[in-house]
N, C-alpha and C. Protein backbone atom coordinates (compact mmCIF):
# COMPACT_ATOMS: atom_id res chain seq x y z
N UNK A 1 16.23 12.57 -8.46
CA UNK A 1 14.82 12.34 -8.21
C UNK A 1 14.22 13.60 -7.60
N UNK A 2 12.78 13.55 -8.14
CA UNK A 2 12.37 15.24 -7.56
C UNK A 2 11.70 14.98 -5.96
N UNK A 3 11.38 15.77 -5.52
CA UNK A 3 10.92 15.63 -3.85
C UNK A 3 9.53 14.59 -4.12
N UNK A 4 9.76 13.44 -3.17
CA UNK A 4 8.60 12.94 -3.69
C UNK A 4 6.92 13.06 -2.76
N UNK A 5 7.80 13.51 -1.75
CA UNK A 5 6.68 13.66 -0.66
C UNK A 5 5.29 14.82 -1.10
N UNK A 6 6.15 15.87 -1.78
CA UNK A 6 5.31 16.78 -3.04
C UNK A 6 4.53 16.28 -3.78
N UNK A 7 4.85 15.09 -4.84
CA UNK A 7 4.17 15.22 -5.75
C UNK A 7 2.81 14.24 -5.75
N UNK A 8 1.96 14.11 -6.78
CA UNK A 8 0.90 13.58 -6.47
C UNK A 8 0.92 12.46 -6.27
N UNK A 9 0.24 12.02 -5.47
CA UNK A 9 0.11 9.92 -5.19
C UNK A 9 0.76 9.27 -6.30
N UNK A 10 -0.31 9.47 -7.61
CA UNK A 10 0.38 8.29 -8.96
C UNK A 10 1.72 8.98 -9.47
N UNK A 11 2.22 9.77 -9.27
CA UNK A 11 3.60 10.27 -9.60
C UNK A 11 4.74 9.61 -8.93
N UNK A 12 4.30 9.58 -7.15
CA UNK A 12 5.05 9.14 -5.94
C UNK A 12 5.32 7.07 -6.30
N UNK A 13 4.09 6.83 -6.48
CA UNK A 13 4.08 5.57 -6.84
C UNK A 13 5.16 5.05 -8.21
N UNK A 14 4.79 5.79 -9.00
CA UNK A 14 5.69 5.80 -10.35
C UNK A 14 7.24 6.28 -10.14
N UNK A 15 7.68 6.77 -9.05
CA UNK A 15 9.11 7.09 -8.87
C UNK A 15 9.50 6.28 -7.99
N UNK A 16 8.74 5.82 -7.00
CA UNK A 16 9.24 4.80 -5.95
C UNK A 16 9.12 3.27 -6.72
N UNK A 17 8.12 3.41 -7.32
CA UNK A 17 8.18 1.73 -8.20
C UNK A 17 9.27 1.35 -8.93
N UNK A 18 9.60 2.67 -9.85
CA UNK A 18 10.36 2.10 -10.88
C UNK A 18 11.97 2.19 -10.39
N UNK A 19 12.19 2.30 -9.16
CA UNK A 19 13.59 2.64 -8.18
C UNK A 19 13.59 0.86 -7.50
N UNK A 20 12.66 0.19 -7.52
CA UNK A 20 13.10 -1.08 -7.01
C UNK A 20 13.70 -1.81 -7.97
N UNK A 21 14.29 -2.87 -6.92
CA UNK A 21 14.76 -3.97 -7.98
C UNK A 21 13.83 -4.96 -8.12
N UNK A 22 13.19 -5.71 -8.59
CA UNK A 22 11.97 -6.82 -9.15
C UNK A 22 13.05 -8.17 -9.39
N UNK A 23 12.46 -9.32 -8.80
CA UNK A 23 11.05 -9.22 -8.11
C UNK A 23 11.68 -8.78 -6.41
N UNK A 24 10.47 -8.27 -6.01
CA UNK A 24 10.27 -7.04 -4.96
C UNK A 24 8.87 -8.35 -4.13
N UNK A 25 9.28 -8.01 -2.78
CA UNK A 25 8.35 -8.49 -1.86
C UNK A 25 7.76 -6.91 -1.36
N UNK A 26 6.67 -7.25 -0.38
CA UNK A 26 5.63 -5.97 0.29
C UNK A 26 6.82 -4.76 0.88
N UNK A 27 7.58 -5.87 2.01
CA UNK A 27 8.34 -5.13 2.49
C UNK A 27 9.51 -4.32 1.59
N UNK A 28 10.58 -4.48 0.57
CA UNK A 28 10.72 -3.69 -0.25
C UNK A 28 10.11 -3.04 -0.90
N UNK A 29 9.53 -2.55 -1.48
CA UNK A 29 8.25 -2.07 -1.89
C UNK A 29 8.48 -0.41 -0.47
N UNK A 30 7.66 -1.45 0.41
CA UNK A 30 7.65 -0.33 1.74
C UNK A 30 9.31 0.55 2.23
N UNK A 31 9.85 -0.64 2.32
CA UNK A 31 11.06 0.01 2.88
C UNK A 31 12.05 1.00 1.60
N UNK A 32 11.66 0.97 0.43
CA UNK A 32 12.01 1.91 -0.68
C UNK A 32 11.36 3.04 -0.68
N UNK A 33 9.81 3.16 -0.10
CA UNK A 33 9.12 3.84 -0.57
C UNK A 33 9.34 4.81 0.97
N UNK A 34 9.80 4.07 1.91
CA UNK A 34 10.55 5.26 3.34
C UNK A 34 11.63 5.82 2.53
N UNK A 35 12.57 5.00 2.08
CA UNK A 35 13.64 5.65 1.83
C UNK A 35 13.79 6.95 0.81
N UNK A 36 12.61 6.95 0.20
CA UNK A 36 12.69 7.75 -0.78
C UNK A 36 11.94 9.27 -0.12
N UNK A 37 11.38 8.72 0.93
CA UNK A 37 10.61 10.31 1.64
C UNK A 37 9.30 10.07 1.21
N UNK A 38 8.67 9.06 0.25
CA UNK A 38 6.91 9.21 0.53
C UNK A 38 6.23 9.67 1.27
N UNK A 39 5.48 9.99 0.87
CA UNK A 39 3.70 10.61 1.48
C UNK A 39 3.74 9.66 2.77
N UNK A 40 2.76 9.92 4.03
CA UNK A 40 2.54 8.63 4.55
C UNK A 40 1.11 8.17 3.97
N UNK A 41 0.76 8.87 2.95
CA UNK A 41 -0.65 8.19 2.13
C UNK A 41 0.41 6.83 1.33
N UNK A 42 1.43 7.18 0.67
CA UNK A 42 1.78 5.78 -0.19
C UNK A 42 2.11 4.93 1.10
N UNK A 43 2.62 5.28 1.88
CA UNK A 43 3.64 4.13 3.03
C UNK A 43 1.95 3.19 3.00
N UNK A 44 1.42 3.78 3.38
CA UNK A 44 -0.08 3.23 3.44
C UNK A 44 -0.74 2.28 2.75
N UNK A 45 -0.80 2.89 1.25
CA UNK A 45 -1.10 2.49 0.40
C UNK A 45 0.02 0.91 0.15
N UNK A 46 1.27 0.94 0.08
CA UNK A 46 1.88 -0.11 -0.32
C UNK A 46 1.70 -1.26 0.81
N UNK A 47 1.52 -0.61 2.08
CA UNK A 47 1.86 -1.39 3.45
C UNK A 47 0.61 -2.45 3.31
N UNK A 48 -0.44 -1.70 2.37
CA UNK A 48 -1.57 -2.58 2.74
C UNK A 48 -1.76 -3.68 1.15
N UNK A 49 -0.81 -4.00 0.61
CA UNK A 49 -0.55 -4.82 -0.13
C UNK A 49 -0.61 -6.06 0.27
N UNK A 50 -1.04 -7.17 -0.09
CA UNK A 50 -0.55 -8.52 0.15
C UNK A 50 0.52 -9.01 0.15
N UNK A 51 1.01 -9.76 1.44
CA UNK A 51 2.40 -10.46 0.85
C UNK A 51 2.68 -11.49 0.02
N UNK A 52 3.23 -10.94 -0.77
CA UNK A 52 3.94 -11.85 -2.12
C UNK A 52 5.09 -11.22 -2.51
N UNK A 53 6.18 -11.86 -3.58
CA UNK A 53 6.45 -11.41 -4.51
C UNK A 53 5.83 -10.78 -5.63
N UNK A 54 6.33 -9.40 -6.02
CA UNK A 54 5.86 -9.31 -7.35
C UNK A 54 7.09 -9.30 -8.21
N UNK A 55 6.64 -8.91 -9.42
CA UNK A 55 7.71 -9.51 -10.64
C UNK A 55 8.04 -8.22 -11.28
N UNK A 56 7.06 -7.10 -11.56
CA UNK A 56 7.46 -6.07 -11.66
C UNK A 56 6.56 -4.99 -11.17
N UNK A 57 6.84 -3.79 -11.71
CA UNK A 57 5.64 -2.51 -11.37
C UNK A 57 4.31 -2.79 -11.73
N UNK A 58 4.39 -3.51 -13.23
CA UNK A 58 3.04 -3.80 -13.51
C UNK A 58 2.20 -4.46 -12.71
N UNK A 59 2.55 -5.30 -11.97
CA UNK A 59 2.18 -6.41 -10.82
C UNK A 59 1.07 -5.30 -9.63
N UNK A 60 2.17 -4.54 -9.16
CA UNK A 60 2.52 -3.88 -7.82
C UNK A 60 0.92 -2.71 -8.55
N UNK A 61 1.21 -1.92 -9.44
CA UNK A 61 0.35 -0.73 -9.64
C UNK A 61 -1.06 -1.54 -10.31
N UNK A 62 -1.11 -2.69 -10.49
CA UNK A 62 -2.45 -3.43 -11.00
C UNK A 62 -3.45 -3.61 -10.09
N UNK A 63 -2.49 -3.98 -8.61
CA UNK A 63 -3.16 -4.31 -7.90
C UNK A 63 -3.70 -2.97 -6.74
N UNK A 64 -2.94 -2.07 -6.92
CA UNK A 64 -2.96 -0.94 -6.46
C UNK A 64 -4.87 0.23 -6.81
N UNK A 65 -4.06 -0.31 -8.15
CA UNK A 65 -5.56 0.17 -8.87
C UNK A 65 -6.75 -0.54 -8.55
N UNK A 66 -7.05 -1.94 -8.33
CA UNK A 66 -7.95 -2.44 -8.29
C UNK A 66 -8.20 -2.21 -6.54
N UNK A 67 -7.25 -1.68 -5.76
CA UNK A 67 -7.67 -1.86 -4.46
C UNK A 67 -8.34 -0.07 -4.02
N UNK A 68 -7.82 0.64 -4.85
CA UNK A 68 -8.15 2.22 -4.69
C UNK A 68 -8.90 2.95 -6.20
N UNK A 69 -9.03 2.19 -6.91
CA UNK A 69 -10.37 2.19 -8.06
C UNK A 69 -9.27 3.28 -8.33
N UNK A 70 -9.88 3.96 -9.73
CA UNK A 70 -9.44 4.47 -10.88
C UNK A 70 -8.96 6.36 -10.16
N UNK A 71 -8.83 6.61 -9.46
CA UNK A 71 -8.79 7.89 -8.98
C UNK A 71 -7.39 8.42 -8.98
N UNK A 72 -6.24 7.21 -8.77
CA UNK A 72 -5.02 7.43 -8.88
C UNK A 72 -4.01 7.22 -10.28
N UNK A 73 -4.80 7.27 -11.66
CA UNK A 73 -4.79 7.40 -13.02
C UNK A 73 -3.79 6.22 -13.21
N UNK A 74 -3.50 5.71 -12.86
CA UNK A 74 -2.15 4.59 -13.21
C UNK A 74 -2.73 3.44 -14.19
């Protein structure tokens, strides 16, 4: 995996997402996205997710998008 704390938000999201196992609650999600060295913009970004299960990435980056509008290309 490349440094993720480097690369851009929707990159960071796309390497930490697709590293979980599904279905994934908030806190996995979060506690993958420490382990991997994220931004503290994603720790952020995921932390402020709702708790649920999701089922996969598609779930997780749908809602992502609709909460931070179209700026993070996903």
């Amino acid at each position: 995996m490349s440094a993720v704390p480097a690369e851009a938000i929707d990159l960071q999201i796309s390497d930490v997402l697709g590293a979980v196992r599904y279905p994934a609650n908030k806190d996995r999600l979060v506690d993958a996205a420490r382990d991997a060295g994220a931004s503290n913009e994603l720790l952020a970004i995921l932390d402020g997710l709702p708790e649920q299960d999701y089922a996969g990435v598609d779930d997780v980056t749908r809602l992502i998008g609709s909460n931070y509008g179209p700026g993070l290309g996903l």
